[in-house]
PDB file of N, CA and C in Angstrom:
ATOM      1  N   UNK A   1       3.667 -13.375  19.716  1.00  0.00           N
ATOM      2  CA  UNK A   1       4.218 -13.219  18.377  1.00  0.00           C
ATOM      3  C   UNK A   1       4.579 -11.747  18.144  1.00  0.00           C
ATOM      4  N   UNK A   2       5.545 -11.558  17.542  1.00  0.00           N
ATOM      5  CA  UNK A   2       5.928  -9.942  16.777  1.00  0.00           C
ATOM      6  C   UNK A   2       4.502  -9.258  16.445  1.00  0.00           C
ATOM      7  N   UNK A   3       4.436  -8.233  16.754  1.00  0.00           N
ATOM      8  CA  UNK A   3       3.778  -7.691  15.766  1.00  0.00           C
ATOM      9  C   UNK A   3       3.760  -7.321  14.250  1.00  0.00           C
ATOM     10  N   UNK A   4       5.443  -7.282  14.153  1.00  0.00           N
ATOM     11  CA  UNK A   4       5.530  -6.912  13.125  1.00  0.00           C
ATOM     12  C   UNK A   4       5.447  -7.888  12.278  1.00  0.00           C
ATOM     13  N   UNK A   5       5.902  -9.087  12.744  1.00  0.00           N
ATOM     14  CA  UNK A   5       5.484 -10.409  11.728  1.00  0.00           C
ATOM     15  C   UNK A   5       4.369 -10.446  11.505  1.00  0.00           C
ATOM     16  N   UNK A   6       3.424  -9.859  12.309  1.00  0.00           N
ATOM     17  CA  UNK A   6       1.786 -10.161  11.769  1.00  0.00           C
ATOM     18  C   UNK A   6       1.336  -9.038  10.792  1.00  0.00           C
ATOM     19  N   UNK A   7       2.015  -7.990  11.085  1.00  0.00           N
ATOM     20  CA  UNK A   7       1.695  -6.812  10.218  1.00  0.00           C
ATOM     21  C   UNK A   7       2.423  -6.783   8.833  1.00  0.00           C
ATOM     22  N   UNK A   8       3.384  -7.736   8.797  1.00  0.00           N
ATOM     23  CA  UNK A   8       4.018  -8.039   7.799  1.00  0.00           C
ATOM     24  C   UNK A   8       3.334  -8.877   6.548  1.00  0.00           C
ATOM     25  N   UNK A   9       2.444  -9.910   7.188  1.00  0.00           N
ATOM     26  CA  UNK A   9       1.467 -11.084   6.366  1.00  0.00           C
ATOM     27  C   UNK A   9       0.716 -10.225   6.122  1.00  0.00           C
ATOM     28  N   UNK A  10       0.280  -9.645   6.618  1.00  0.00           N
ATOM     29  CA  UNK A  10      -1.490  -8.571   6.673  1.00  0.00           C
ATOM     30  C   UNK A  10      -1.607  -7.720   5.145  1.00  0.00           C
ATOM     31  N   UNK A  11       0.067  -6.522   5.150  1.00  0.00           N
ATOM     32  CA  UNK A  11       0.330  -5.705   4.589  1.00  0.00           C
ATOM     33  C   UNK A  11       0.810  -6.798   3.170  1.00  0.00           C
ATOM     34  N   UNK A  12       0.927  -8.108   3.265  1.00  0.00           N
ATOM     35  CA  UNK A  12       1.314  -8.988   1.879  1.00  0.00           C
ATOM     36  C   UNK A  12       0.130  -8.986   1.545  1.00  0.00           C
ATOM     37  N   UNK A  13      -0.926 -10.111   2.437  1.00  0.00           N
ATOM     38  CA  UNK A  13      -2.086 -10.144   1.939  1.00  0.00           C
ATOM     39  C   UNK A  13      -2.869  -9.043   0.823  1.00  0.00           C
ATOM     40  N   UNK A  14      -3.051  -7.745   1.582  1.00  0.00           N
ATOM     41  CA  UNK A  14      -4.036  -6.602   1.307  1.00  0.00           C
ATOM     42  C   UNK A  14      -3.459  -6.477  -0.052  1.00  0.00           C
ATOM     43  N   UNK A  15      -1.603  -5.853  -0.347  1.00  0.00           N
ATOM     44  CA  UNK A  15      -1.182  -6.084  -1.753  1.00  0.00           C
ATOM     45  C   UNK A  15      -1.511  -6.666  -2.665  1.00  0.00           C
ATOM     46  N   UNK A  16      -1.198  -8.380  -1.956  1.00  0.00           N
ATOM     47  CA  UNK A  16      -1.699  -9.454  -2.969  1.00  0.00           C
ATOM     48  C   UNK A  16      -3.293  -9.154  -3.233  1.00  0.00           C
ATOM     49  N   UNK A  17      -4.344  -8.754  -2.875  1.00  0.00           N
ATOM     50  CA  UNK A  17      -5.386  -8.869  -3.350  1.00  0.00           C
ATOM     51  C   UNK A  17      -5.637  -7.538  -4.093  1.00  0.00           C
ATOM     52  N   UNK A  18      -4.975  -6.338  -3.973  1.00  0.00           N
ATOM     53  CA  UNK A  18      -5.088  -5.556  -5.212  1.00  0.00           C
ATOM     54  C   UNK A  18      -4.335  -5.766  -6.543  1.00  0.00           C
ATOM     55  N   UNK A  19      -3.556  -6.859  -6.335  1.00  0.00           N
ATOM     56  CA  UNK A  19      -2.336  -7.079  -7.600  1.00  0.00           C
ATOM     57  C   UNK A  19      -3.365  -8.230  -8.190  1.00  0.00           C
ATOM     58  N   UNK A  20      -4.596  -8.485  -7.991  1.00  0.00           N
ATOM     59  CA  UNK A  20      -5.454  -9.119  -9.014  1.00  0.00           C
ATOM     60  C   UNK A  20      -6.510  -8.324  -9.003  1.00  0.00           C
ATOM     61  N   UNK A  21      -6.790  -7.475  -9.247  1.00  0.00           N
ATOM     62  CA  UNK A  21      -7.400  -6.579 -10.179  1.00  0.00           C
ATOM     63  C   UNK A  21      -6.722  -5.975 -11.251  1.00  0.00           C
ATOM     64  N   UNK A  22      -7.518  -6.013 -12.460  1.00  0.00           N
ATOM     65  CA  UNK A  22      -7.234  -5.531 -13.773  1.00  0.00           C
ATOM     66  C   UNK A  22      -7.708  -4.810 -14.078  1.00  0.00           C
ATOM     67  N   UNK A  23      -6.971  -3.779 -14.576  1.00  0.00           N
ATOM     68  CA  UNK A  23      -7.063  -2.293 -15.343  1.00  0.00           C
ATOM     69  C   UNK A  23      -8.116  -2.280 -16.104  1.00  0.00           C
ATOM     70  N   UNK A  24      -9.021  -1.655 -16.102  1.00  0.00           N
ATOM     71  CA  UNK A  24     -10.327  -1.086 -17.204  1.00  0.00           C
ATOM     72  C   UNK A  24     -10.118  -1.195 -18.858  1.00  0.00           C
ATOM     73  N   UNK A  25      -8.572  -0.400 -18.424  1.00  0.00           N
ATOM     74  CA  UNK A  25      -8.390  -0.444 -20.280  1.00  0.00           C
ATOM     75  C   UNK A  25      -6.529  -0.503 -20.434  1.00  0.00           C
ATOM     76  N   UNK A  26      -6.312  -0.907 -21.524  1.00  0.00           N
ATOM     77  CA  UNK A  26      -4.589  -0.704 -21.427  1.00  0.00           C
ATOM     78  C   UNK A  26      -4.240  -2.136 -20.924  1.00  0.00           C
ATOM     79  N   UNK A  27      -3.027  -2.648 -21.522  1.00  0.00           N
ATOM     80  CA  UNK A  27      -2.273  -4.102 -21.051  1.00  0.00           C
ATOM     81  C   UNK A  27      -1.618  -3.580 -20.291  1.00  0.00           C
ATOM     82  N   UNK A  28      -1.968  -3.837 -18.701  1.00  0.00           N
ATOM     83  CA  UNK A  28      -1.153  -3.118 -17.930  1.00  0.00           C
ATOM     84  C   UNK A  28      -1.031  -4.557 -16.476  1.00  0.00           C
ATOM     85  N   UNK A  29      -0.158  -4.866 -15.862  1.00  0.00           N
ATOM     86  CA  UNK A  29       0.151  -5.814 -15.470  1.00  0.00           C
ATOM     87  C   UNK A  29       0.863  -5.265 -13.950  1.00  0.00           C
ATOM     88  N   UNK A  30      -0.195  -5.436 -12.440  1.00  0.00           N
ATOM     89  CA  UNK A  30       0.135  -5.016 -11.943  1.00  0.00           C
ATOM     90  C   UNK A  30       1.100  -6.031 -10.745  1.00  0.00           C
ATOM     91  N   UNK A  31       2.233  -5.669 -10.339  1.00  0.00           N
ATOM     92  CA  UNK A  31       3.088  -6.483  -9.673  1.00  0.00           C
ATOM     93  C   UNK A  31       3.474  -6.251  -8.031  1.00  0.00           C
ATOM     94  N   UNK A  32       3.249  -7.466  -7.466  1.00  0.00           N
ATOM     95  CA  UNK A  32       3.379  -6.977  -5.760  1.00  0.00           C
ATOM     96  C   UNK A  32       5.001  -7.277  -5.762  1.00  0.00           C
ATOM     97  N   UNK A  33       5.697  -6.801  -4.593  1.00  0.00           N
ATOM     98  CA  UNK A  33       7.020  -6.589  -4.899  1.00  0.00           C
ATOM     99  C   UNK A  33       6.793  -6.313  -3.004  1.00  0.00           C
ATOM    100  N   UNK A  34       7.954  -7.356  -2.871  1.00  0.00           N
ATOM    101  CA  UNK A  34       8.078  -7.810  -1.372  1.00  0.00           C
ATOM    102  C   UNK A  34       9.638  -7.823  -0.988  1.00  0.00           C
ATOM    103  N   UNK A  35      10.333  -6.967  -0.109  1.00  0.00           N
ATOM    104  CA  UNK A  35      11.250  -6.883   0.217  1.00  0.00           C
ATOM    105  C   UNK A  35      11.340  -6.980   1.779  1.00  0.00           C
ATOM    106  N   UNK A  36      11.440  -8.109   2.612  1.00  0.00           N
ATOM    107  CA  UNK A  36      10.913  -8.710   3.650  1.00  0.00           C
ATOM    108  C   UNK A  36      12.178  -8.925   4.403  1.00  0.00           C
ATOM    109  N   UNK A  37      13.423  -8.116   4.256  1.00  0.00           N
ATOM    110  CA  UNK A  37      15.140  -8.005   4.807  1.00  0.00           C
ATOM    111  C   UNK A  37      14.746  -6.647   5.078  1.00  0.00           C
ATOM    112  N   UNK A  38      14.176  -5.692   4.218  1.00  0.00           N
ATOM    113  CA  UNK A  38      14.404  -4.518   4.917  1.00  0.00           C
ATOM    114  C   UNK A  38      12.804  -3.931   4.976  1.00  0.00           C
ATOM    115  N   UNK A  39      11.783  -4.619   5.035  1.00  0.00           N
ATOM    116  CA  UNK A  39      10.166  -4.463   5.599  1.00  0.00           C
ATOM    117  C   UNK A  39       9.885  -3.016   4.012  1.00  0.00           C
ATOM    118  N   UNK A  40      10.109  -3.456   3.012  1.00  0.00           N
ATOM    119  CA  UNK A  40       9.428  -2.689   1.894  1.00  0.00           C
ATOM    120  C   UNK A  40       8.465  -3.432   1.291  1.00  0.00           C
ATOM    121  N   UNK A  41       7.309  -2.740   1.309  1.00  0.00           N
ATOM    122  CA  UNK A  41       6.109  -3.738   0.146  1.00  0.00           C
ATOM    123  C   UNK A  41       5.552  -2.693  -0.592  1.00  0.00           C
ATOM    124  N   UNK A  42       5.324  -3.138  -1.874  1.00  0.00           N
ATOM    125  CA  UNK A  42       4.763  -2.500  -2.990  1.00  0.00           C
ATOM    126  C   UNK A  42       4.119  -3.098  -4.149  1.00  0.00           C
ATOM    127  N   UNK A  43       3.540  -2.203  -4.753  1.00  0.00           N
ATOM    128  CA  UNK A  43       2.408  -2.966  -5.542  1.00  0.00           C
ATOM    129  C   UNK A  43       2.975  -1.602  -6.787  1.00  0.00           C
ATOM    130  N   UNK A  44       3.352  -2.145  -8.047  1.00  0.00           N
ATOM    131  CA  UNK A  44       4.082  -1.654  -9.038  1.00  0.00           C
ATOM    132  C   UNK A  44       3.235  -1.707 -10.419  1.00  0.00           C
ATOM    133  N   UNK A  45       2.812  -0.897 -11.427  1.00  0.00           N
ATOM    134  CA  UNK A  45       2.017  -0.820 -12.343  1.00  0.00           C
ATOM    135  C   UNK A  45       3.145  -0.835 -13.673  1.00  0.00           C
ATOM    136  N   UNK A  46       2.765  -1.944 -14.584  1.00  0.00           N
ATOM    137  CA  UNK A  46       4.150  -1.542 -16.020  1.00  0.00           C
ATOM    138  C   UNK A  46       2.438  -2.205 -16.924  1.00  0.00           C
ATOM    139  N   UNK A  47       2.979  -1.422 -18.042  1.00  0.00           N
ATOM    140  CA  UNK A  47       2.364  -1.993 -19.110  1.00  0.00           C
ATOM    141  C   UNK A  47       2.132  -0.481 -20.127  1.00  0.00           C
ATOM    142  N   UNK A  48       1.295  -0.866 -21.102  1.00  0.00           N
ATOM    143  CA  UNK A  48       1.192   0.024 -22.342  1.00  0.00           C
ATOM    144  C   UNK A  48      -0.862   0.522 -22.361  1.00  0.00           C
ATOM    145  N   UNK A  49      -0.918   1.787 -22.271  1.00  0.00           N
ATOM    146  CA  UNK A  49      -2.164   2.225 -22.692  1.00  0.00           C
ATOM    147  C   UNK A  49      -2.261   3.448 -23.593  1.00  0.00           C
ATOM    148  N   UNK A  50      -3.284   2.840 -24.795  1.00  0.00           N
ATOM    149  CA  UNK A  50      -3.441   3.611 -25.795  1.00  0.00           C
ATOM    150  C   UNK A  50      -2.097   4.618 -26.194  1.00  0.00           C
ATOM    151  N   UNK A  51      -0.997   3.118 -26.821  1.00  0.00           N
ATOM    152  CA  UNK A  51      -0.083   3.656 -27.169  1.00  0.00           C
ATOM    153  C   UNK A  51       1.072   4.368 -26.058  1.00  0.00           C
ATOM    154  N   UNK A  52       0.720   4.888 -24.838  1.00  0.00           N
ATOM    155  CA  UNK A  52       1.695   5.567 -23.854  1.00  0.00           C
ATOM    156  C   UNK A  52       2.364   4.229 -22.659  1.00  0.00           C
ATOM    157  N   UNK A  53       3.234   4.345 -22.548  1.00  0.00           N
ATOM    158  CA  UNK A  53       4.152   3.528 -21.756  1.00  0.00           C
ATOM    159  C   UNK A  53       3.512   3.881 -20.294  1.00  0.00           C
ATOM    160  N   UNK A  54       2.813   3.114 -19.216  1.00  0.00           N
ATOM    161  CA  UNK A  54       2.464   3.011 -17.859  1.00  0.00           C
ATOM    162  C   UNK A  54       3.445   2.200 -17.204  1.00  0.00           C
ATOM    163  N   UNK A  55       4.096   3.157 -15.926  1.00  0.00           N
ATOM    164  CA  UNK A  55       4.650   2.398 -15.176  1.00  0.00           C
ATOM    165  C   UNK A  55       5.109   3.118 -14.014  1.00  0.00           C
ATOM    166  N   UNK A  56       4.815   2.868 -13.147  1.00  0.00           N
ATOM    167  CA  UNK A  56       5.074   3.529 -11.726  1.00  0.00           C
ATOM    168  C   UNK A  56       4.244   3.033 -10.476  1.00  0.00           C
ATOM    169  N   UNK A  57       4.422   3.490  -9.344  1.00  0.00           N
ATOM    170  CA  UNK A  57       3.877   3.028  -7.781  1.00  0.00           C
ATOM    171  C   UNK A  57       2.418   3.314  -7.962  1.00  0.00           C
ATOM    172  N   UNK A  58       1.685   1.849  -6.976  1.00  0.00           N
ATOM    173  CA  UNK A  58       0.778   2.601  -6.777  1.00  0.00           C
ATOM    174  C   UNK A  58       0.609   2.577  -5.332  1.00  0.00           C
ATOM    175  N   UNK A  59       1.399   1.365  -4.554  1.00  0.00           N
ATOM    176  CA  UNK A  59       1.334   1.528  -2.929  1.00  0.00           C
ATOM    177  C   UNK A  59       2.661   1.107  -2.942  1.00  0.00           C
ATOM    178  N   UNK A  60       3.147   1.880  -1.792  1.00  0.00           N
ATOM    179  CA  UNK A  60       4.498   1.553  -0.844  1.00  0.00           C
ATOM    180  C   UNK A  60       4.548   1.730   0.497  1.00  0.00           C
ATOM    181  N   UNK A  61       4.266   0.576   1.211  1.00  0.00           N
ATOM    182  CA  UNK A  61       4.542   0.732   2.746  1.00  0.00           C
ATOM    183  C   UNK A  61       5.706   0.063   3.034  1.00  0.00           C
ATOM    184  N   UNK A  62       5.574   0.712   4.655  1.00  0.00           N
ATOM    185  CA  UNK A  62       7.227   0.419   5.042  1.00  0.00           C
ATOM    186  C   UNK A  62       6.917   0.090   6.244  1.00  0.00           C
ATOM    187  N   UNK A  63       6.888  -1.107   7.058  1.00  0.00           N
ATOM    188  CA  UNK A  63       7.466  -1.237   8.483  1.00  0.00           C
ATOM    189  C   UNK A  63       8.297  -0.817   8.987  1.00  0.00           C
ATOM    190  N   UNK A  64       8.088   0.025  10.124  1.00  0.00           N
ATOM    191  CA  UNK A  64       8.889   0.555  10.977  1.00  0.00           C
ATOM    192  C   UNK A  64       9.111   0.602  12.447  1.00  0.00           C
ATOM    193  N   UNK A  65       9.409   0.466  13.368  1.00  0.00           N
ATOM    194  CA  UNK A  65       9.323   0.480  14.733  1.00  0.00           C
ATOM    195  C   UNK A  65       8.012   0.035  15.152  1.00  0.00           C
ATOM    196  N   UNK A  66       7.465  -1.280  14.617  1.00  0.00           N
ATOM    197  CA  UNK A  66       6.391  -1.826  14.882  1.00  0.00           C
ATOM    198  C   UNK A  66       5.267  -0.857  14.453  1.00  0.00           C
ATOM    199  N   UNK A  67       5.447  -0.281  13.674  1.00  0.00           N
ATOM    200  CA  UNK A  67       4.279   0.388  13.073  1.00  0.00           C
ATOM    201  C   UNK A  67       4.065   0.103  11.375  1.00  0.00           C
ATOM    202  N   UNK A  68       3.235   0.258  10.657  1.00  0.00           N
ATOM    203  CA  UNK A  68       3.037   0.148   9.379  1.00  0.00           C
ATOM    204  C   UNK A  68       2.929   1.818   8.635  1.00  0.00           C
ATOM    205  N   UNK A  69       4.059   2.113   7.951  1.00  0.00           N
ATOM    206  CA  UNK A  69       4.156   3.361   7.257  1.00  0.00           C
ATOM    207  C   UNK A  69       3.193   3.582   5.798  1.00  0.00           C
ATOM    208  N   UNK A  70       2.081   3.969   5.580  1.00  0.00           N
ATOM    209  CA  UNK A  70       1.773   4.406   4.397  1.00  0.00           C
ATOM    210  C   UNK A  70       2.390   5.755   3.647  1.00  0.00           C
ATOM    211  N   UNK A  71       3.696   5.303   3.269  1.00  0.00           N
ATOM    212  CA  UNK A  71       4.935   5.866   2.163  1.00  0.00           C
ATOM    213  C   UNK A  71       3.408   6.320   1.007  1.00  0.00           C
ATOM    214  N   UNK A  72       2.969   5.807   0.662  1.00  0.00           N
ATOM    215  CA  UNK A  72       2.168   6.367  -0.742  1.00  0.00           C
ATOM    216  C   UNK A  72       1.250   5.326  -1.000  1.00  0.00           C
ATOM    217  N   UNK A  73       0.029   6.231  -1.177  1.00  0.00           N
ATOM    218  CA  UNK A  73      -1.675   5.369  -1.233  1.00  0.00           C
ATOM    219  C   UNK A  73      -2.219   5.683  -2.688  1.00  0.00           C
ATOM    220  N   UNK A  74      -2.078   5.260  -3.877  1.00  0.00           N
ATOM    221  CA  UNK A  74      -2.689   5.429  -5.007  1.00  0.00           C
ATOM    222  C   UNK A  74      -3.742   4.751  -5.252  1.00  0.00           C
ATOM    223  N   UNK A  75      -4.469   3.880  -4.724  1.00  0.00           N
ATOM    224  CA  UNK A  75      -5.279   3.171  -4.816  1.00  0.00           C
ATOM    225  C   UNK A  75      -7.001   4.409  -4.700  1.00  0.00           C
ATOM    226  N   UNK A  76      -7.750   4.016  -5.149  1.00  0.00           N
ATOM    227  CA  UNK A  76      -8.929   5.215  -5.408  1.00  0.00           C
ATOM    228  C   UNK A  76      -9.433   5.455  -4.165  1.00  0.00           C
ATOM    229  N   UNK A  77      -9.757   3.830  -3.036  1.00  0.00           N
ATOM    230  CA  UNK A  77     -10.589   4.232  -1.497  1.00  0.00           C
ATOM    231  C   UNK A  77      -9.249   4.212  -0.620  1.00  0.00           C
ATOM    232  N   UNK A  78      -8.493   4.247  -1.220  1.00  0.00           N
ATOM    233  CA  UNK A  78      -7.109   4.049  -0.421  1.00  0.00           C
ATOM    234  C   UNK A  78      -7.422   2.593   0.676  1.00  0.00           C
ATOM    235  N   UNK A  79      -5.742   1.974   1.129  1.00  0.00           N
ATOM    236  CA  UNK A  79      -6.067   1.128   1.542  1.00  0.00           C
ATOM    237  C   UNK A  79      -5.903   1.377   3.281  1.00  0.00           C
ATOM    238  N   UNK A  80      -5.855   1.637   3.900  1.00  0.00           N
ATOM    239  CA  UNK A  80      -5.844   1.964   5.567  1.00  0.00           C
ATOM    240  C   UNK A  80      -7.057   0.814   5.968  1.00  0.00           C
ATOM    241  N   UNK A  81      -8.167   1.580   5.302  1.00  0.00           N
ATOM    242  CA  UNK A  81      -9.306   0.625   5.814  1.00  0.00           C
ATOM    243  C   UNK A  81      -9.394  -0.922   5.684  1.00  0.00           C
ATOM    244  N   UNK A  82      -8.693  -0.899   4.548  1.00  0.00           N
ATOM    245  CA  UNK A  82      -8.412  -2.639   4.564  1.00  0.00           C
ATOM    246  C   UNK A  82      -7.055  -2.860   5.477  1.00  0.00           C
ATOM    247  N   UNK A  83      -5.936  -2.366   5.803  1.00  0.00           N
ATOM    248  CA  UNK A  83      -5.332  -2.709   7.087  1.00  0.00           C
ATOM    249  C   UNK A  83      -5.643  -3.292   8.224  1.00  0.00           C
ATOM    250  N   UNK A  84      -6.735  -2.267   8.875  1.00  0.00           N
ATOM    251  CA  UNK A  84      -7.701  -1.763   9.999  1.00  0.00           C
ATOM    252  C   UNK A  84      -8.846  -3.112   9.856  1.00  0.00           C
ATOM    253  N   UNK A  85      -9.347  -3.457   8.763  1.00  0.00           N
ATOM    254  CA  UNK A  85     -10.166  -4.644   8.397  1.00  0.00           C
ATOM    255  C   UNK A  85      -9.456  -5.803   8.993  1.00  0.00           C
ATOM    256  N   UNK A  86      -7.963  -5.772   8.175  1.00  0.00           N
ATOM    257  CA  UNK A  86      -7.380  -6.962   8.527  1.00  0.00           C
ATOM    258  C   UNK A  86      -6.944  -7.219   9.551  1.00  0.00           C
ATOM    259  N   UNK A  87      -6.854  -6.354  11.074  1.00  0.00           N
ATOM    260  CA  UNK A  87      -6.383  -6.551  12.563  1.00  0.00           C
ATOM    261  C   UNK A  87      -5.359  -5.537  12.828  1.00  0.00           C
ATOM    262  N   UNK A  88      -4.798  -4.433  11.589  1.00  0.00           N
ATOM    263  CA  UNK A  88      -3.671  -3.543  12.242  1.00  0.00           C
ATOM    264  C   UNK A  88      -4.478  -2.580  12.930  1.00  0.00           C
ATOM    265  N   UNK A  89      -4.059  -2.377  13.862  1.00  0.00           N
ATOM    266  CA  UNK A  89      -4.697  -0.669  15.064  1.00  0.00           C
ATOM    267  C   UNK A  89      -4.826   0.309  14.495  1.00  0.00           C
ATOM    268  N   UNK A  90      -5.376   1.007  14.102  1.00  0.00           N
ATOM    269  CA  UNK A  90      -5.323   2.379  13.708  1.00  0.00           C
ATOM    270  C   UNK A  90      -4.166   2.809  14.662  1.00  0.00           C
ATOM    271  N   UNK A  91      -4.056   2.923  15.630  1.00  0.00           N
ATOM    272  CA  UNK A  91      -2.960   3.661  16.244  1.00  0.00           C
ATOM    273  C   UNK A  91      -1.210   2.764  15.633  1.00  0.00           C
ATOM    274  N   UNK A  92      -1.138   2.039  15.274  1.00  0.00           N
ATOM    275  CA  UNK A  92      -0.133   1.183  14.508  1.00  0.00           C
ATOM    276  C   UNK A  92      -0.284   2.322  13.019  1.00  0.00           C
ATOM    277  N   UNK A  93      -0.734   2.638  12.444  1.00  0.00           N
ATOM    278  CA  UNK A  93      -1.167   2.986  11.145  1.00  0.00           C
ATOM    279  C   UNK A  93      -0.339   4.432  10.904  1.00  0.00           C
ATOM    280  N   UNK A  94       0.640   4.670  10.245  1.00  0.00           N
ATOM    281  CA  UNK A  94       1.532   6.115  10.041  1.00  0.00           C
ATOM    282  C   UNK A  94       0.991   6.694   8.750  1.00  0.00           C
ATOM    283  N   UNK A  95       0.255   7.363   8.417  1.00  0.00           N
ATOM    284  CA  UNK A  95       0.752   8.531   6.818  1.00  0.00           C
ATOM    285  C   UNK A  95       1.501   8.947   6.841  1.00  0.00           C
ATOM    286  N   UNK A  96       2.550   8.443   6.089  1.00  0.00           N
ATOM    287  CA  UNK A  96       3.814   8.976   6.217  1.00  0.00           C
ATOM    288  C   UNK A  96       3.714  10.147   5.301  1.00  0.00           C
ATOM    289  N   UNK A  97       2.811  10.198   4.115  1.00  0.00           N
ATOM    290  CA  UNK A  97       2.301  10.702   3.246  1.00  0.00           C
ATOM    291  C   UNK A  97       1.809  12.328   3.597  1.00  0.00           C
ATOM    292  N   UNK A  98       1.607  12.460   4.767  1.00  0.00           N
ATOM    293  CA  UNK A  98       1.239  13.708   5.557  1.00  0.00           C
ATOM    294  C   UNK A  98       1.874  14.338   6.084  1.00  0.00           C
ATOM    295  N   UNK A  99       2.287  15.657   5.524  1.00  0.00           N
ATOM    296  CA  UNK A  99       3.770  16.021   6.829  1.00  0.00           C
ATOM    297  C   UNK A  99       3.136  16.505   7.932  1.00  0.00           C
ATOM    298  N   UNK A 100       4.147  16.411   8.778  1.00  0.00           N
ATOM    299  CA  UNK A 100       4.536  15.676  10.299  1.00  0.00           C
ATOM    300  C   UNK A 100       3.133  16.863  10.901  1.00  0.00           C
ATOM    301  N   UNK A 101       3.373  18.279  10.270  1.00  0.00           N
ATOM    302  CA  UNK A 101       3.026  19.352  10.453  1.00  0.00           C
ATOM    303  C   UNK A 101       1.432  19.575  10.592  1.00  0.00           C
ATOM    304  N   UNK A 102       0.436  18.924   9.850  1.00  0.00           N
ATOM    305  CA  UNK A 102      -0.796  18.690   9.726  1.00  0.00           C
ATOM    306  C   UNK A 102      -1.460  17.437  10.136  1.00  0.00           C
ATOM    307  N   UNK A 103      -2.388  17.645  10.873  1.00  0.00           N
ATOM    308  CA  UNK A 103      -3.554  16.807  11.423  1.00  0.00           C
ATOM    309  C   UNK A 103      -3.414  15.215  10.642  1.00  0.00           C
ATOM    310  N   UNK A 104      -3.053  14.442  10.893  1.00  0.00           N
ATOM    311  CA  UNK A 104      -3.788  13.601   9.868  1.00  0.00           C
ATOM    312  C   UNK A 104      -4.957  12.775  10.626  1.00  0.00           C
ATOM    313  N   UNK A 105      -6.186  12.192   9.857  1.00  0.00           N
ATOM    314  CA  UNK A 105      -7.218  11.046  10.305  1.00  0.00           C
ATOM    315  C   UNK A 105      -7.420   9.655   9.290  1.00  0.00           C
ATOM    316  N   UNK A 106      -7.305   8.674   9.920  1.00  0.00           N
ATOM    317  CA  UNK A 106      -7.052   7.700   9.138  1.00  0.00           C
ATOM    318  C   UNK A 106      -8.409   7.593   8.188  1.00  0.00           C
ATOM    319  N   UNK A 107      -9.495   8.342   8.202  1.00  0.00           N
ATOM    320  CA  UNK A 107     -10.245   8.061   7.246  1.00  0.00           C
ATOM    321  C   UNK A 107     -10.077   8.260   5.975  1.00  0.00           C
ATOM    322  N   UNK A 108     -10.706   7.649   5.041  1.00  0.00           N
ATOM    323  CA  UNK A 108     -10.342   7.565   3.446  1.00  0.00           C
ATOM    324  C   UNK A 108      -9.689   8.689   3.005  1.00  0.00           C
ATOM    325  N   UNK A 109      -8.750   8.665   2.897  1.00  0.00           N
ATOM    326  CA  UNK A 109      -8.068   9.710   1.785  1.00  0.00           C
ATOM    327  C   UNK A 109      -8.103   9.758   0.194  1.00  0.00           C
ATOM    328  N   UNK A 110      -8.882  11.059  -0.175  1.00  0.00           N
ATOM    329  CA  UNK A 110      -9.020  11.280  -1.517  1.00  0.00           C
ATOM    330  C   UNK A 110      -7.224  11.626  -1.920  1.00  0.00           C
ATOM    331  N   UNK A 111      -6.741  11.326  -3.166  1.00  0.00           N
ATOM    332  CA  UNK A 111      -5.693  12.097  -3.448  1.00  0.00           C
ATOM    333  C   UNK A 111      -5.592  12.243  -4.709  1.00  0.00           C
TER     334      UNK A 111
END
């Protein structure tokens, strides 16, 4: 099988299970967002807290040359480790998030 087809379900899954968790405070309604023609997945935050308009990314990965790109990790333990949980390689695993220039280690990233 592809890899990337498997890394493709994996990287839905992990989404889908942060897009049911609910916000502490604020009507805020978080949305997985699957673009599976050109390998974009994201998990999208809209809603209203204490009066201020919320809405922006909180994960965007990108398949790429059989690898899985972490474009942007907002999530608090970040998600890599749930990747890595779910069967992707750490060596499959990109921060794209890191320029090219500095070390990166797939362990938890604070940001």
């Amino acid at each position: 099988m592809d890899p990337s087809a498997t890394y493709r379900e994996i990287v839905k899954q992990v989404i889908l299970k942060y897009a049911k968790l609910r916000p502490s405070h604020g009507n805020i309604r978080l949305d997985a967002v699957f673009d599976e023609t050109r390998e974009r997945y994201a998990l999208m935050q809209v809603g209203w807290d204490r009066g201020k308009r919320v809405r922006g990314n909180l994960i965007y990965l990108t398949i790429q040359d059989g690898k899985v790109h972490i474009e942007y990790d907002g999530m608090e333990m970040g998600i890599t480790q749930d990747l890595i949980a779910q069967g992707i390689p750490e060596n499959h695993i990109v921060l794209a998030f890191i320029p090219e220039s500095q070390p990166s280690s797939l362990a938890p990233v604070s940001h």
